[in-house]
Protein backbone atom coordinates (compact mmCIF):
# COMPACT_ATOMS: atom_id res chain seq x y z
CA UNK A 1 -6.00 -10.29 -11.29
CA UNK A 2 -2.26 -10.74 -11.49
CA UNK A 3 -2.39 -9.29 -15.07
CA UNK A 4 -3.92 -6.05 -13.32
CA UNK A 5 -0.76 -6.37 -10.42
CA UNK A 6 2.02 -6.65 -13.61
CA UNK A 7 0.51 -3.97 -15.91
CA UNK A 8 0.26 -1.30 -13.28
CA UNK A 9 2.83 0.62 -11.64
CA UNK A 10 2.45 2.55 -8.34
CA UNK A 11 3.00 6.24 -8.67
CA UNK A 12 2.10 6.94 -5.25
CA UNK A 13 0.95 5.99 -1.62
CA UNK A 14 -0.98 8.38 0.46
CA UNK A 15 -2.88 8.40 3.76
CA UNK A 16 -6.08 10.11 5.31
CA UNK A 17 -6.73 9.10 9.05
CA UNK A 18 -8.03 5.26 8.63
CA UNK A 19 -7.33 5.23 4.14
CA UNK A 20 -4.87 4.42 2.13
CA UNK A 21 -4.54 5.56 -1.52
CA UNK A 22 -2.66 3.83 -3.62
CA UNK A 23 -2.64 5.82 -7.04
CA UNK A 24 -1.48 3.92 -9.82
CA UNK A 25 -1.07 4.45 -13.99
CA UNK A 26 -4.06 4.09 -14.70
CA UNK A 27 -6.13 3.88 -11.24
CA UNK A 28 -6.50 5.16 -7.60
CA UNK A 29 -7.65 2.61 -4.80
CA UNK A 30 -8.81 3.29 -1.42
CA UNK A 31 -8.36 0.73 0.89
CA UNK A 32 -9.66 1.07 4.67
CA UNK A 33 -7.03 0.56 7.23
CA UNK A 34 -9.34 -1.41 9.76
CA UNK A 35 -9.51 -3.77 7.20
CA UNK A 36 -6.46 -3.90 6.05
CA UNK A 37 -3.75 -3.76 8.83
CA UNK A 38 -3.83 -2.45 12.45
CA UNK A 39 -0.39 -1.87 12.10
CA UNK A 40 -0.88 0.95 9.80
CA UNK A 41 -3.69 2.10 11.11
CA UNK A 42 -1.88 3.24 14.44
CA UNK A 43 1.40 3.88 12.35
CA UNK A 44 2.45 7.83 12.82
CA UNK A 45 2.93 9.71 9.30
CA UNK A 46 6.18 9.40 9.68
CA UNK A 47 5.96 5.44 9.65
CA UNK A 48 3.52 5.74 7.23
CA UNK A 49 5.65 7.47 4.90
CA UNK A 50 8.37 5.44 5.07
CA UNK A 51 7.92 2.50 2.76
CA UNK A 52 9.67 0.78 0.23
CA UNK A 53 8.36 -1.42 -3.38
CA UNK A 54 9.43 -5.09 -3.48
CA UNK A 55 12.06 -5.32 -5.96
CA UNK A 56 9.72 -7.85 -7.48
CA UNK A 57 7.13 -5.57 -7.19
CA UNK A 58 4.31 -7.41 -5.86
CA UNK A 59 4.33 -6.02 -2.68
CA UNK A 60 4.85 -2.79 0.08
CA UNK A 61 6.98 -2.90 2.89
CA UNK A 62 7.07 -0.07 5.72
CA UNK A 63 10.33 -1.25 7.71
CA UNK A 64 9.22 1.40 10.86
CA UNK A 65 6.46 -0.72 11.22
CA UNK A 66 7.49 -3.91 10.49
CA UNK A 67 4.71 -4.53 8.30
CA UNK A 68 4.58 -6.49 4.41
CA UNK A 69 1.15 -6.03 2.68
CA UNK A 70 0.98 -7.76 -0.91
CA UNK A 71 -0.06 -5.57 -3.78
CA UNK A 72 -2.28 -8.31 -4.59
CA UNK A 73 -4.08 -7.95 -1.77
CA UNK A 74 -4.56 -4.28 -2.07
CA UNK A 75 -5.51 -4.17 -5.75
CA UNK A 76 -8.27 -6.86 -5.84
């Protein structure tokens, strides 16, 4: 799994009521907010849209929000 994490790069992070879509190089992943975070889920589209990549980049960051979700988490 962590091979899958370091060979992909995210291109771009989009929303649709209770989804997120996480495109990728060579993928797109839809994740359901319930699931995921609660946070998110109630976040506006402006909080939404506000995020930043982990220098590292193994994870996502909305600062709005106050809310960390690790791309490993999100890509398995």
């Amino acid at each position: 799994m962590n091979n899958l994490i370091k060979e992909n790069i995210i291109l771009d992070i989009t929303f649709d009521n209770q989804f997120m879509f996480i495109k990728t190089d060579s993928t797109m992943v839809k994740i359901d907010l319930n699931q995921l975070s609660k946070k998110l889920l109630n976040a506006t589209e402006i909080e939404r849209a506000l995020y930043k990549l982990s220098p590292s980049g193994y994870g996502i960051h909305w600062p709005l929000i106050d809310e960390d979700i690790s791309l490993h988490a999100l890509l398995k």
